[in-house]
Protein backbone atom coordinates (compact mmCIF):
# COMPACT_ATOMS: atom_id res chain seq x y z
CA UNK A 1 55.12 -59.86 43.79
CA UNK A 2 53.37 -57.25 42.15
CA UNK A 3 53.48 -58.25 38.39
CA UNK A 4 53.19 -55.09 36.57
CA UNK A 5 56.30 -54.11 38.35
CA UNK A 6 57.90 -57.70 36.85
CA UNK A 7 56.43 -57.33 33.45
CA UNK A 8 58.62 -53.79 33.28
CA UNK A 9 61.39 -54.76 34.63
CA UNK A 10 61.61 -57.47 31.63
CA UNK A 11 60.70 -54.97 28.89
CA UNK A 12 63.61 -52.74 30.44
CA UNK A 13 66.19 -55.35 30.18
CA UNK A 14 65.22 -56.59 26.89
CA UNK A 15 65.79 -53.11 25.76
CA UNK A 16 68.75 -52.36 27.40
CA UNK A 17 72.17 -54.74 26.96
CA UNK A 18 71.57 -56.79 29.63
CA UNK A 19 72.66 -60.32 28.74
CA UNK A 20 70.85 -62.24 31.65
CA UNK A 21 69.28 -61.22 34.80
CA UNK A 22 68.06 -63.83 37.72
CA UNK A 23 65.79 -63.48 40.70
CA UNK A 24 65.24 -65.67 43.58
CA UNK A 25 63.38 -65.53 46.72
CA UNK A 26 64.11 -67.16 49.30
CA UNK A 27 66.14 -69.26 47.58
CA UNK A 28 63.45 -70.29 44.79
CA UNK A 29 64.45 -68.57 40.74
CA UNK A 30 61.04 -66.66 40.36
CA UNK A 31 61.94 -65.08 37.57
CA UNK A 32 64.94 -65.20 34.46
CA UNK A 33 65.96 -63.88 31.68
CA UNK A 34 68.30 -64.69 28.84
CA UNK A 35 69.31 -63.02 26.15
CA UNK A 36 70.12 -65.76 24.73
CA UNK A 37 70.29 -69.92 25.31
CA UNK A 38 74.10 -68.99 24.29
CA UNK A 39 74.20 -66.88 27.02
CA UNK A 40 72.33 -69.00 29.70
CA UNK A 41 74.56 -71.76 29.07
CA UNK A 42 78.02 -70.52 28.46
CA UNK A 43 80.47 -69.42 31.10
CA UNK A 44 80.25 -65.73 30.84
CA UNK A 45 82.56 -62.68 32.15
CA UNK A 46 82.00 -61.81 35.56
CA UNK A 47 84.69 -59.28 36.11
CA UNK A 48 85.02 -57.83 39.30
CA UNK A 49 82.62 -59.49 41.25
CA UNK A 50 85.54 -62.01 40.74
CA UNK A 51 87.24 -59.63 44.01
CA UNK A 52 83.89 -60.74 46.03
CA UNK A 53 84.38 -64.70 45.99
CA UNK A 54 88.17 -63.99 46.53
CA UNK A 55 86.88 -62.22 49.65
CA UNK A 56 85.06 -65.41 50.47
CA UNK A 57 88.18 -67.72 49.93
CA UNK A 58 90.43 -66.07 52.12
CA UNK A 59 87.35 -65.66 54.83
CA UNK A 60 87.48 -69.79 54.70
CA UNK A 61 91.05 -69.97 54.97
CA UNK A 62 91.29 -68.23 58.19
CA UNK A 63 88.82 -70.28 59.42
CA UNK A 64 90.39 -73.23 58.33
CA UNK A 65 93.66 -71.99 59.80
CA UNK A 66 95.73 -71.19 56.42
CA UNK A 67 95.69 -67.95 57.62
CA UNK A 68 95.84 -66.44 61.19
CA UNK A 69 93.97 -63.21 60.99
CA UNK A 70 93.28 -60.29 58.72
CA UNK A 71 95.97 -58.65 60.67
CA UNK A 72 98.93 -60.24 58.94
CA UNK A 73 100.98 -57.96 57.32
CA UNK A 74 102.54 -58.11 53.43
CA UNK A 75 106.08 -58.63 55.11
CA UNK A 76 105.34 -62.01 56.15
CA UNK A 77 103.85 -62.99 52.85
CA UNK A 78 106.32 -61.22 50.67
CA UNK A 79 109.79 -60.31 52.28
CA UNK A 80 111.69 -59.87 49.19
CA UNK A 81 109.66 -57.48 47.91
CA UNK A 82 108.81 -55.79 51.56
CA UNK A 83 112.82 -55.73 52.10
CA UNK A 84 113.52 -54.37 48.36
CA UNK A 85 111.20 -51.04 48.94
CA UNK A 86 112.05 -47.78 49.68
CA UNK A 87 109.06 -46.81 51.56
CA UNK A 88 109.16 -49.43 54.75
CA UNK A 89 105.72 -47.97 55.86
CA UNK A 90 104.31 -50.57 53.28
CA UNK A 91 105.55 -53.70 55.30
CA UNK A 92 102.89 -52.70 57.31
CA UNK A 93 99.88 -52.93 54.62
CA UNK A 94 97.70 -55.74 56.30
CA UNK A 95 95.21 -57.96 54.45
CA UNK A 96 92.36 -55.61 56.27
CA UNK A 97 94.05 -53.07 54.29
CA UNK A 98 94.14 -54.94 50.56
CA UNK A 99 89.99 -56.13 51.66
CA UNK A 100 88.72 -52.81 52.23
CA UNK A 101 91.19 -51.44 49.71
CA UNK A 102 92.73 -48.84 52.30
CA UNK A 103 96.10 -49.83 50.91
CA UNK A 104 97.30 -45.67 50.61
CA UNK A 105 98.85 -46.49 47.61
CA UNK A 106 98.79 -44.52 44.22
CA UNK A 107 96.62 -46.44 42.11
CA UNK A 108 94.18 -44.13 39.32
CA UNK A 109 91.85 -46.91 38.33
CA UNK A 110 88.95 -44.34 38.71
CA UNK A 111 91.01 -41.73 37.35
CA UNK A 112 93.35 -41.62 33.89
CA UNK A 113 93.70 -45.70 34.04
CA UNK A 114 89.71 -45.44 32.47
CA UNK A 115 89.46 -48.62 34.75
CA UNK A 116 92.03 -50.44 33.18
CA UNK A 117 95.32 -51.00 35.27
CA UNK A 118 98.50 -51.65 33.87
CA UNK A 119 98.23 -55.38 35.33
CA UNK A 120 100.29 -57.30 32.64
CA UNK A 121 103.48 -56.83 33.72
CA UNK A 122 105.55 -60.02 34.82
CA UNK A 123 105.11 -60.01 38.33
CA UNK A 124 102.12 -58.17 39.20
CA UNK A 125 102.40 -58.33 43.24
CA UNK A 126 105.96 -56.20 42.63
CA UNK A 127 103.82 -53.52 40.16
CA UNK A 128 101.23 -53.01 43.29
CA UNK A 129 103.46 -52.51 45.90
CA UNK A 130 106.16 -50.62 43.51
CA UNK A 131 103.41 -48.05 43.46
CA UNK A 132 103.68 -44.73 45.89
CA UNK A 133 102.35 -44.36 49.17
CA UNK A 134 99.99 -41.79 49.13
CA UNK A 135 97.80 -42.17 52.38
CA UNK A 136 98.43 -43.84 55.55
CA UNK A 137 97.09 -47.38 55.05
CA UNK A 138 93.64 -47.77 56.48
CA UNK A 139 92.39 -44.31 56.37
CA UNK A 140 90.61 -43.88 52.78
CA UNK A 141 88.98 -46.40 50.22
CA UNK A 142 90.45 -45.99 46.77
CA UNK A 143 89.31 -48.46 44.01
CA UNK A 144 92.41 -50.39 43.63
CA UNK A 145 92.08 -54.13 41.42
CA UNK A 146 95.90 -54.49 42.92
CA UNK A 147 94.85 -55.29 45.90
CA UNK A 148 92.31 -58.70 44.90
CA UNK A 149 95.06 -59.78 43.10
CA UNK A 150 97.47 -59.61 45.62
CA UNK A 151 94.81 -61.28 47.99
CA UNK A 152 94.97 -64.32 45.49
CA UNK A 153 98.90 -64.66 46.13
CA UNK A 154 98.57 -64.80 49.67
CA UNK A 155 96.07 -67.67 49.23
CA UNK A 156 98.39 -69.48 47.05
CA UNK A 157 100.95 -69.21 49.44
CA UNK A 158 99.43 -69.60 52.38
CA UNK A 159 97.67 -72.69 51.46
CA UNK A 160 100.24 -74.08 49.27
CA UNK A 161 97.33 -74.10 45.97
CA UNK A 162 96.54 -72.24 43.58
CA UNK A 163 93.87 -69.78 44.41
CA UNK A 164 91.35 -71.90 41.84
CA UNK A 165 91.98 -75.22 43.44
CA UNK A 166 91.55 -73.75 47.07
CA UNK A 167 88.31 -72.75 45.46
CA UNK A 168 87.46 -75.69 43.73
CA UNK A 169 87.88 -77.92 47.17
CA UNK A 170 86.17 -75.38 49.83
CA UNK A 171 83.38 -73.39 47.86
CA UNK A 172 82.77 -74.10 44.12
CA UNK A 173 81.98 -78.25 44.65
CA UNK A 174 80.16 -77.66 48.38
CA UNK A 175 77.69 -75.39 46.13
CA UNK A 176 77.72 -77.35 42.88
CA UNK A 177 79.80 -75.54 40.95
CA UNK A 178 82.08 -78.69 39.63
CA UNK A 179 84.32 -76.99 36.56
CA UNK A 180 81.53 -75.10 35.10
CA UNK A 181 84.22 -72.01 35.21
CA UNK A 182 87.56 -70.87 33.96
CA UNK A 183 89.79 -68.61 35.91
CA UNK A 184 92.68 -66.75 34.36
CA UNK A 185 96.44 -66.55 35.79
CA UNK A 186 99.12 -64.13 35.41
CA UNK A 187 102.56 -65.01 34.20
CA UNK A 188 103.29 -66.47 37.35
CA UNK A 189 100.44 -68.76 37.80
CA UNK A 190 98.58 -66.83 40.29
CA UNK A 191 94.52 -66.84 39.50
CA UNK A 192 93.41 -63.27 38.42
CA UNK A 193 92.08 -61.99 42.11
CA UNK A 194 90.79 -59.05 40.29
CA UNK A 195 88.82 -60.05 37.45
CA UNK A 196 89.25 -63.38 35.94
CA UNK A 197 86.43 -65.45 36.45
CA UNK A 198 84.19 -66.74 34.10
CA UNK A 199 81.10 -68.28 35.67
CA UNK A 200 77.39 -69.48 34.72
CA UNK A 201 74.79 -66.63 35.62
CA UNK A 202 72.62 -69.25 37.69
CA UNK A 203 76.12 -70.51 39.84
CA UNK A 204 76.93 -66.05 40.31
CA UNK A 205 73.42 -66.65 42.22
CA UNK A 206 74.67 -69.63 44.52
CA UNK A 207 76.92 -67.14 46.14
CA UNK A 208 74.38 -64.42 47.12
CA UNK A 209 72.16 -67.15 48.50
CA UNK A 210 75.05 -68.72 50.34
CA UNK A 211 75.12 -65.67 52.02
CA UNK A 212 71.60 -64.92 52.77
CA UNK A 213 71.62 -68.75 54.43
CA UNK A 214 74.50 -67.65 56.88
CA UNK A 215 77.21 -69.17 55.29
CA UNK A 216 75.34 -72.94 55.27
CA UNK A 217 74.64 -74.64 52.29
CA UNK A 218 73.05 -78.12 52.48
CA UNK A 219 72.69 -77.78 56.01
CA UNK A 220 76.98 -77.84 55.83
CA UNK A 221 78.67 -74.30 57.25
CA UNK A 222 80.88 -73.33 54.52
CA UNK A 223 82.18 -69.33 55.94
CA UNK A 224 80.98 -68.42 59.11
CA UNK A 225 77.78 -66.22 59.48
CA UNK A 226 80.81 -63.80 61.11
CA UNK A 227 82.78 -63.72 58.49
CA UNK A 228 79.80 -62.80 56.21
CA UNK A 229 78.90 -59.97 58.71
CA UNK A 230 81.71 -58.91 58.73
CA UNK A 231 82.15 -58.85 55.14
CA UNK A 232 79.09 -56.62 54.25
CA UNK A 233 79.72 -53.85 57.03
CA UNK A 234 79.58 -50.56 55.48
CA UNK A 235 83.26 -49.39 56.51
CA UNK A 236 84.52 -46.89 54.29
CA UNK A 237 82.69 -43.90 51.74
CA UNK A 238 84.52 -42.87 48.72
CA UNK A 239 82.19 -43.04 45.81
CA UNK A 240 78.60 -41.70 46.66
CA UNK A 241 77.10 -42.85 43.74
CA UNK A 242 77.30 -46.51 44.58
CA UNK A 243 77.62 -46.94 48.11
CA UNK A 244 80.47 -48.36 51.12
CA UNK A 245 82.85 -50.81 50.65
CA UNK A 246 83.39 -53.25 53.11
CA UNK A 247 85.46 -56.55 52.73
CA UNK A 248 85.17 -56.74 48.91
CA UNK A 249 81.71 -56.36 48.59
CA UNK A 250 79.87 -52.97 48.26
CA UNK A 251 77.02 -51.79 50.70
CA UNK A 252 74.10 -50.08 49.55
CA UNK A 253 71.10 -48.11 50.74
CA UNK A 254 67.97 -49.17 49.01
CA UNK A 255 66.06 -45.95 49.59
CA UNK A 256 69.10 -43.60 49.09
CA UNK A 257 66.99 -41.05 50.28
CA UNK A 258 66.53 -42.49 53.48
CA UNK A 259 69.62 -41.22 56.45
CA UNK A 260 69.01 -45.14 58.17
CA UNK A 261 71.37 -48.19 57.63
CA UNK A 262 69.29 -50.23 58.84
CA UNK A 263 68.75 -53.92 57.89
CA UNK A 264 65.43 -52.90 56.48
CA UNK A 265 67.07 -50.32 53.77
CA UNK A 266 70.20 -52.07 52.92
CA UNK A 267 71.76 -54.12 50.29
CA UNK A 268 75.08 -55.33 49.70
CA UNK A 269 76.58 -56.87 46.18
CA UNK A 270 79.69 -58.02 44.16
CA UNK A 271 79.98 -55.56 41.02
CA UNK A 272 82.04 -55.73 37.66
CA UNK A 273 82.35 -53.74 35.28
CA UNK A 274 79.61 -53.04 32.56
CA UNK A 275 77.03 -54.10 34.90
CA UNK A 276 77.84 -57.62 36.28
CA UNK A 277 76.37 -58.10 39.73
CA UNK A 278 75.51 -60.63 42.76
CA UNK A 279 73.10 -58.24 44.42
CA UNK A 280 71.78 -59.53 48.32
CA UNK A 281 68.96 -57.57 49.85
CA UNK A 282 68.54 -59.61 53.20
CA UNK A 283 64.87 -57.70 54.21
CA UNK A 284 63.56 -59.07 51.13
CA UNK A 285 65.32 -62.53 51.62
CA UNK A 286 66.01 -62.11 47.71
CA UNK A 287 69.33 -62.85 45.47
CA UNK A 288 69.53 -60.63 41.97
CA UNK A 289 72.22 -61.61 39.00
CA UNK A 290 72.79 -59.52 36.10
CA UNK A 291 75.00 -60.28 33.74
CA UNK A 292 75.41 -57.49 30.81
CA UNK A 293 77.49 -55.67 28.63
CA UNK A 294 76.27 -51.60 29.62
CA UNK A 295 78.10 -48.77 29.28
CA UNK A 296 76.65 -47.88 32.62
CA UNK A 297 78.13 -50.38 35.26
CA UNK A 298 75.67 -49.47 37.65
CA UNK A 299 72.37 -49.13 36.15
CA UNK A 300 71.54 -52.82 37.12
CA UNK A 301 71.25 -51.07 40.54
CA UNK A 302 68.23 -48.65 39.36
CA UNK A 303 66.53 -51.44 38.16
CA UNK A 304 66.65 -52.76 41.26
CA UNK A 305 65.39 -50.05 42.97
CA UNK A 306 62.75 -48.97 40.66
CA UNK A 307 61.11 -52.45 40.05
CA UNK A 308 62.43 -55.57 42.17
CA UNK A 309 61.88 -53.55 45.50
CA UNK A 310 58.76 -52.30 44.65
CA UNK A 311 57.45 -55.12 43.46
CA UNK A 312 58.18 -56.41 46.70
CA UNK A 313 56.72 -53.91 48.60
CA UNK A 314 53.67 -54.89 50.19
């Protein structure tokens, strides 16, 4: 690595409100930084990369047979509500549909909810699908935090615990993670799919590397290499300025500038909200955390570009 390149990178997040920010290569931490030792050893708030590792959860429960395919539909999982709809077109909403978050419903998180949807109501599932169909599900990505949490209650039901237990037995203790986190419910008891995870930075890191190893950890397949492809395909373009979605997890070019998708110039991460990130750049077998408080959720991603890759580049 080409220090210079390191040495600025840590002046620029010591100046900026980055709260921690880890790098490892090929699965070795080769460089960290904390804010504080508060902040290195406290669980801290991951938001919506929270959506990623539900994406992972319900990728093991297919394979483990709690779920048949991402083709089931929300009137299997919820009839009462399904039945109790105007608009039948929305039985047909698929869990494709809520992981690529081509839902077609009405849902302004982007727009006049400033990122904050109205999510405390009593049943939140109900709220989602009580919202207007607006698109033919499938057809357009809109940002839509209804759908991760809805993804968490067909966990719960379809494995018969809640979404943080499922967790707890098939991911968290396979990679170490054994309660070093806290995951909020709603009034029902159904984990926060959206954003309620609270996490150490160095265990946000275990996930990215998880997937850089194929899905094996310990020499033990936890989600298929598959599932992890297909997770990280770049399926649908809404928001230019930070890349495809895919199954929960955003897809990158790292030279925007460049038309390819190739292996070689991509990168695929979990983002929340005021910069939080699990950022995976497979050429460079590395695995980047930041954990931070910015106004600018995405500026993690320039730093990235401007100093990690480049000092990388030989």
């Amino acid at each position: 690595m080409d220090q210079a390149q390191i040495e600025s990178l840590g002046y620029a997040v010591r100046k900026s409100k980055v709260k921690s920010c880890l790098i490892l290569k090929e699965g070795r931490l080769i460089f960290q930084y904390y804010k504080s030792n508060k902040i290195r050893d406290n669980l801290q708030r991951i938001n919506s990369c929270t959506k990623s590792i539900v994406s992972i959860l319900i990728g093991i429960a297919i394979e483990k047979g709690f779920i048949p395919s991402v083709d089931m539909t929300m009137e299997h999982y919820f009839p009462d509500i399904m039945n109790s709809l105007e608009d039948s077109r929305k039985k047909a909403i698929s869990i494709e549909h809520l992981l690529t978050m081509s839902v077609g419903l009405d849902w302004p998180e982007f727009g006049e909810w400033n990122h904050m949807p109205p999510m405390c109501t009593r049943d939140v599932v109900k709220f989602v699908f009580d919202r207007p169909l607006v698109d033919e599900p499938g057809t357009r990505m809109n940002y839509n935090s209804g759908c991760s949490h809805v993804l968490s209650a067909i966990l719960k039901k379809a494995t018969g615990m809640k979404t943080s237990v499922f967790a707890d037995k098939y991911l968290f203790e396979p990679l170490g993670i054994d309660k070093d986190y806290h995951w909020f419910e709603d009034a029902n008891g159904i984990n926060y799919g959206s954003d309620g995870l609270r996490l150490l930075p160095y265990d946000m890191a275990k996930f990215g590397q998880l997937f850089l190893q194929e899905g094996i950890w310990k020499e033990k397949e936890i989600i298929s290499a598959e599932w992890i492809r297909r997770s990280t395909e770049p399926y649908l373009l809404t928001y230019d300025y930070i890349g495809h979605y895919a199954f929960h997890w955003w897809v990158a070019k790292i030279d925007p500038n460049h038309d390819d998708f190739t292996l070689n110039n991509k990168m695929f991460f979990a983002m929340g909200l005021n910069g939080q990130f699990i950022i995976v750049i497979p050429s460079l077998q590395t695995v980047v955390v930041f954990t931070s408080t910015l106004d600018n959720t995405i500026k993690p991603l320039d730093f990235v570009r401007e100093f990690i890759v480049k000092s990388m580049g030989n």
